[in-house]
Protein backbone atom coordinates (compact mmCIF):
# COMPACT_ATOMS: atom_id res chain seq x y z
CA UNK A 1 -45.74 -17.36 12.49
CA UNK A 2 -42.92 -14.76 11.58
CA UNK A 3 -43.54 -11.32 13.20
CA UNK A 4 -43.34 -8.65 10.02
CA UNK A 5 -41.45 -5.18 10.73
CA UNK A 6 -44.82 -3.77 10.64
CA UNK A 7 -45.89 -5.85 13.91
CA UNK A 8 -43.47 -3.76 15.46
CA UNK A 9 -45.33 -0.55 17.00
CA UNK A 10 -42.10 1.23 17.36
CA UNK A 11 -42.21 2.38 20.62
CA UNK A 12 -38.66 1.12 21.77
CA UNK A 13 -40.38 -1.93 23.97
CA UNK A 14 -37.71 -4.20 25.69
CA UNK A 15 -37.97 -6.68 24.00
CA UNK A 16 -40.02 -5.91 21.37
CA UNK A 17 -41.91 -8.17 19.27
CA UNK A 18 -38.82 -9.30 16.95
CA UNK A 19 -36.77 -10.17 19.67
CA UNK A 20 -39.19 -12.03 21.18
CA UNK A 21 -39.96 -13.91 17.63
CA UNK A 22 -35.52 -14.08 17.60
CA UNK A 23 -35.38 -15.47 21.17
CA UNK A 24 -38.05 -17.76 20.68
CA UNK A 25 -35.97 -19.62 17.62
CA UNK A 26 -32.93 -19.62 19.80
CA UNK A 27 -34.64 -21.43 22.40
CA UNK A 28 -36.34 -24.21 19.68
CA UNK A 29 -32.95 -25.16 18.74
CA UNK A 30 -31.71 -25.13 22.52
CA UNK A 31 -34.74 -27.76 23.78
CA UNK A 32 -34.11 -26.91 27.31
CA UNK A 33 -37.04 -27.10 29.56
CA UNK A 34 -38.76 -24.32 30.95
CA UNK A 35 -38.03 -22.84 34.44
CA UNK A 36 -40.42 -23.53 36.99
CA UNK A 37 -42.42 -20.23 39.22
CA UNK A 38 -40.38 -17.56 38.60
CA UNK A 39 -39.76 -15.03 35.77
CA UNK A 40 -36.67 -16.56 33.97
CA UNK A 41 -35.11 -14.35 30.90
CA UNK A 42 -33.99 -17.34 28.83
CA UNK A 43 -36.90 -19.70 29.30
CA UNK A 44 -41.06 -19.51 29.68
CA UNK A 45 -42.51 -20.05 32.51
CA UNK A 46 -45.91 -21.79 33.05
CA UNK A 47 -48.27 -20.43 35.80
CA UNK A 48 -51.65 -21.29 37.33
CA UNK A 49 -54.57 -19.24 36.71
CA UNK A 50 -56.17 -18.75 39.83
CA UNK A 51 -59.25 -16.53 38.78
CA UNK A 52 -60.21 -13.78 36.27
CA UNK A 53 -61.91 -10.53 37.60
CA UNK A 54 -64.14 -8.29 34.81
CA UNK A 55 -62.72 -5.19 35.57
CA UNK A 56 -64.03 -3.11 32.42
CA UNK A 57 -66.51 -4.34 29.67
CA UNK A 58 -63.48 -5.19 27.75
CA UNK A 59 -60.55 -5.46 30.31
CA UNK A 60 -60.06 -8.53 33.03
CA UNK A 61 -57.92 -8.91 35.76
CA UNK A 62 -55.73 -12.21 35.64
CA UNK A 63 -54.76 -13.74 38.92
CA UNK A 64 -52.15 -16.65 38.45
CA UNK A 65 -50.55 -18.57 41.55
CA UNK A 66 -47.12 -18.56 42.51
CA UNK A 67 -45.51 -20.72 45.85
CA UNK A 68 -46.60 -18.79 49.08
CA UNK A 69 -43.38 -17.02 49.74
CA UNK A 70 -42.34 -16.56 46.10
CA UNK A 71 -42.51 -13.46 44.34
CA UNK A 72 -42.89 -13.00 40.61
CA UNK A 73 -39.47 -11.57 40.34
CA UNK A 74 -40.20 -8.47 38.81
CA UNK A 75 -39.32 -4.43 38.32
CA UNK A 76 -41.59 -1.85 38.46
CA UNK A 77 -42.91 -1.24 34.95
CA UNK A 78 -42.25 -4.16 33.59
CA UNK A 79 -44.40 -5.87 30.91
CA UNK A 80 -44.99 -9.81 31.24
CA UNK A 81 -44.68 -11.60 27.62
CA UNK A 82 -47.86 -14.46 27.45
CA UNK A 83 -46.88 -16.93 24.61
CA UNK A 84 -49.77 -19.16 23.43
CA UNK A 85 -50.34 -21.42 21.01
CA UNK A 86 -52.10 -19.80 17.60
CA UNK A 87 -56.11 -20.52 17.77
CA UNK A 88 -55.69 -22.05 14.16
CA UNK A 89 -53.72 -24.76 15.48
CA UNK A 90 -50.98 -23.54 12.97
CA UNK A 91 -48.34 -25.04 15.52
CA UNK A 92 -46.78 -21.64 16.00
CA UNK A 93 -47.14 -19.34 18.88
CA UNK A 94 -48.67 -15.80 19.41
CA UNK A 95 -46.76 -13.45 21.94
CA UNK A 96 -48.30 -10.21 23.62
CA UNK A 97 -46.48 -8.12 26.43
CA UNK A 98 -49.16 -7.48 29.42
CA UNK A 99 -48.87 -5.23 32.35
CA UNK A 100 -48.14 -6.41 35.83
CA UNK A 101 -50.76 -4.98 38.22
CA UNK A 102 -48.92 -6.39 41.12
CA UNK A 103 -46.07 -4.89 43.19
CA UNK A 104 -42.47 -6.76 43.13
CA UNK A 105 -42.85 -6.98 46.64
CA UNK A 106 -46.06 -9.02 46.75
CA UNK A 107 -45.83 -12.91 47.38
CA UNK A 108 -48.09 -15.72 46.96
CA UNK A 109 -49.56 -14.47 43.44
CA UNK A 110 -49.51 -11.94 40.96
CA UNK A 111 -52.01 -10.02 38.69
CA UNK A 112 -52.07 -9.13 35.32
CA UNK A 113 -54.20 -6.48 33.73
CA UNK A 114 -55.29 -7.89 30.17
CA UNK A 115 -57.76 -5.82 27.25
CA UNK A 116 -59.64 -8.00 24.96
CA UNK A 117 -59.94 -6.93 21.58
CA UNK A 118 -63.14 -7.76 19.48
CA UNK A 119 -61.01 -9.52 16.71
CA UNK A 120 -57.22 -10.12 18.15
CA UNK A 121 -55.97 -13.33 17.80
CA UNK A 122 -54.42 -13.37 21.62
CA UNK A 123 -57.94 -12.34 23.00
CA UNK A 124 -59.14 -15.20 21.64
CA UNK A 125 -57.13 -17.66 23.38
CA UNK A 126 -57.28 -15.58 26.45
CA UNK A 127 -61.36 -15.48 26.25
CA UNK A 128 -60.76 -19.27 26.81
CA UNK A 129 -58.87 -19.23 29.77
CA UNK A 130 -60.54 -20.69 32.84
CA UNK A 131 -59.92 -21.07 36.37
């Protein structure tokens, strides 16, 4: 799956959407393996779900593990980028920026704050998710 301009919602997001779908095709050719725990610029990381709190009819709160004394490495404001694998099984990936409810400071685990839509394609793979 190519990202069209119009996937773009123009709102100056760093990165957007077509520098993820750019990065991502730089790091196919590379074949490096992923970092492990921490937020890594050049790679994706895989965490551990830990649990999933309801916190709105539509909106959960994701709690994924990290090492007890490891932070998630992050800035204030920052967005997390989830990359999945499309529901169709079309061997591509989907990518959506989520916020980080936690505080760069906290250790042990972090949170994010995720709103499923009735007919997006990432909400579907996220209403999957289990702990």
């Amino acid at each position: 799956w190519k990202p069209s301009d119009s996937d773009c919602c123009g709102s100056g997001c760093n990165p957007c959407i077509l520098d993820i779908y750019a990065q991502e095709v730089e790091l196919s050719k590379q074949k490096q393996p992923c970092a492990t725990s921490t937020l890594n610029q050049e790679y994706y990381t895989e965490f551990q779900l830990e649990q999933i709190v309801q916190h709105t009819e539509n909106t959960n709160i994701y709690r994924f593990k990290l090492k007890d004394n490891e932070r998630l490495g992050h800035k204030p404001g920052q967005h997390l980028i989830i990359r999945q694998m499309h529901p169709n099984g079309q061997n591509t990936s989907l990518y959506r920026q989520y916020s980080i409810l936690s505080l760069p400071t906290e250790t042990g685990s972090f949170q994010l704050l995720i709103k499923l839509y009735p007919d997006g394609l990432m909400s579907r793979v996220i209403r999957n998710w289990s702990v």
